[in-house]
Protein backbone atom coordinates (compact mmCIF):
# COMPACT_ATOMS: atom_id res chain seq x y z
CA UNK A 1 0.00 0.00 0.00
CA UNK A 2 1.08 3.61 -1.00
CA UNK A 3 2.24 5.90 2.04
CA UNK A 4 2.31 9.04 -0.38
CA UNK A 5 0.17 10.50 -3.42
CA UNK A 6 1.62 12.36 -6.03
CA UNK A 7 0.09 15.91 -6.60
CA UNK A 8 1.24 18.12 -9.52
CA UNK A 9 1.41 21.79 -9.33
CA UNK A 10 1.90 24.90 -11.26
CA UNK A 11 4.04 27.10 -10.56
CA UNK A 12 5.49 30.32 -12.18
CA UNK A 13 9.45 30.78 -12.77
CA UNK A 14 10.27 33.01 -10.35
CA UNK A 15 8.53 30.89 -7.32
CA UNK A 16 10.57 27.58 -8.51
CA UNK A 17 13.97 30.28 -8.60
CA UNK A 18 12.67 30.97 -4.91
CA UNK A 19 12.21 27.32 -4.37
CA UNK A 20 15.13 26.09 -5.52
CA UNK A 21 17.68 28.46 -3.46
CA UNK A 22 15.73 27.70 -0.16
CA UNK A 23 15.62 23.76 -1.17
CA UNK A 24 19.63 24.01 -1.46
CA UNK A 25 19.98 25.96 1.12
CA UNK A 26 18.19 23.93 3.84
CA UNK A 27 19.36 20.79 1.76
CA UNK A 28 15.76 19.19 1.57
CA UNK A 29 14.32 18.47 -1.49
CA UNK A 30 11.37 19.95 -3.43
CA UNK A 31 8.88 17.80 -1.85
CA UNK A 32 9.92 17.89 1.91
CA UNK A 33 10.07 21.70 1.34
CA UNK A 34 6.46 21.66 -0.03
CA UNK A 35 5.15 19.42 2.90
CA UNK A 36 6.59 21.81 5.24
CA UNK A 37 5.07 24.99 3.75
CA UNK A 38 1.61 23.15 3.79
CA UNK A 39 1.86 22.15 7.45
CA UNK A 40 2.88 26.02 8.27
CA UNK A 41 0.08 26.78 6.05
CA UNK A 42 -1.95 24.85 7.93
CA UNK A 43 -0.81 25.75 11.50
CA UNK A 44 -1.42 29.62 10.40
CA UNK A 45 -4.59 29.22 9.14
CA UNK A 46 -5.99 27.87 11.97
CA UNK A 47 -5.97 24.17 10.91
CA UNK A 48 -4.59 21.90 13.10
CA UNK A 49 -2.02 19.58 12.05
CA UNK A 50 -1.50 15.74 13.33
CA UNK A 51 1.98 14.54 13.32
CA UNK A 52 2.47 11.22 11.65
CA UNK A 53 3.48 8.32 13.90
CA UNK A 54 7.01 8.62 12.96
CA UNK A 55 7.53 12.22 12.84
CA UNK A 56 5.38 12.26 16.80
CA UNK A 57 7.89 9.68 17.44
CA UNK A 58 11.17 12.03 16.15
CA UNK A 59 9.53 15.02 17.96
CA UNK A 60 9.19 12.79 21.45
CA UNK A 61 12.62 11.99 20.87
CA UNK A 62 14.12 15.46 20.36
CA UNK A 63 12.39 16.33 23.51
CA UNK A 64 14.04 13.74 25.31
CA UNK A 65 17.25 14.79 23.96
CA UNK A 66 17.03 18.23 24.74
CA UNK A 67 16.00 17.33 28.35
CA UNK A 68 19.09 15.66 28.56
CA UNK A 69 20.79 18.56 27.67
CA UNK A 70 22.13 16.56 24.13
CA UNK A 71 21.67 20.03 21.55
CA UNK A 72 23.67 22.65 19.62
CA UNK A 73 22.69 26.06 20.49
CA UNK A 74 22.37 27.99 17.29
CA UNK A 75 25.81 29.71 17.70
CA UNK A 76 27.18 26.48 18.62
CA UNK A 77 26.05 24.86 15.25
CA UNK A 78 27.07 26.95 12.92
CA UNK A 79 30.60 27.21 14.59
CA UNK A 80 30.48 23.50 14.19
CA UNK A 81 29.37 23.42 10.50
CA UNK A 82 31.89 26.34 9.52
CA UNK A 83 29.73 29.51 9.91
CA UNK A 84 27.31 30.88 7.25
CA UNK A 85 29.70 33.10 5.61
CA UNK A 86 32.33 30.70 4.46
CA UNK A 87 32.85 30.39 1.13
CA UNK A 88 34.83 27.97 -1.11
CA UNK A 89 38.17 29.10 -2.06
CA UNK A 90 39.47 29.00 -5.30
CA UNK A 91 42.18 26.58 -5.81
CA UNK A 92 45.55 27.23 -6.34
CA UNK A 93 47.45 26.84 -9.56
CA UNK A 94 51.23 26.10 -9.09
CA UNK A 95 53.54 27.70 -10.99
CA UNK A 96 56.43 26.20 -12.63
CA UNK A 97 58.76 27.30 -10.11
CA UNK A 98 57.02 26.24 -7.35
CA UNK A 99 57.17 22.53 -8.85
CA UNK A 100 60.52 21.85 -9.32
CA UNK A 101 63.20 22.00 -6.51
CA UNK A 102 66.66 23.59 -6.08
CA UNK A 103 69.07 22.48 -4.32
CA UNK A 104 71.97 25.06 -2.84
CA UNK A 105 75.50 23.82 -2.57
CA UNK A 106 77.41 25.03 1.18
């Protein structure tokens, strides 16, 4: 039996531009990024949302962990992860000299 059902959807250039830099951003794809908007959606508008088993199973379990005192802070994480900032350095072309080796006589 199918756990999921396949919905297609319309949506204008500029939305799936949006899309696609929050999607890489948070590293989720399209359709955990869409299932997350709709339960917002949801919560905001007033219509309450039930947790699957599994996900009220993951939330418990966070709990747990935080009770325990087993979480980043914010600050913490993104220390750990290399900040937001960081980019990706270009790499390095050696030059010729830098390849070959001298030796001085003493």
């Amino acid at each position: 039996m199918r756990t999921r059902a396949t919905v297609t959807v319309s949506i204008p250039p500029e939305m799936i531009d949006a899309v696609e830099k929050v999607r890489k951003a948070e590293h989720h794809t399209r359709s955990e990024l869409v299932r997350e908007a709709l339960r917002t959606y949801f919560m905001l508008a007033g219509r309450a949302y039930t947790p699957t088993r599994a996900e009220q199973r993951a939330i418990e379990q966070g709990r747990a962990a935080i009770g325990r005192g087993n979480y980043f802070t914010l600050k913490e994480f993104r220390a750990y992860v290399g900040g937001e900032s960081k980019k990706a350095r270009a790499k390095k072309r050696l030059t010729r000299a830098s390849t070959t080796t001298t030796y001085r006589r003493r």
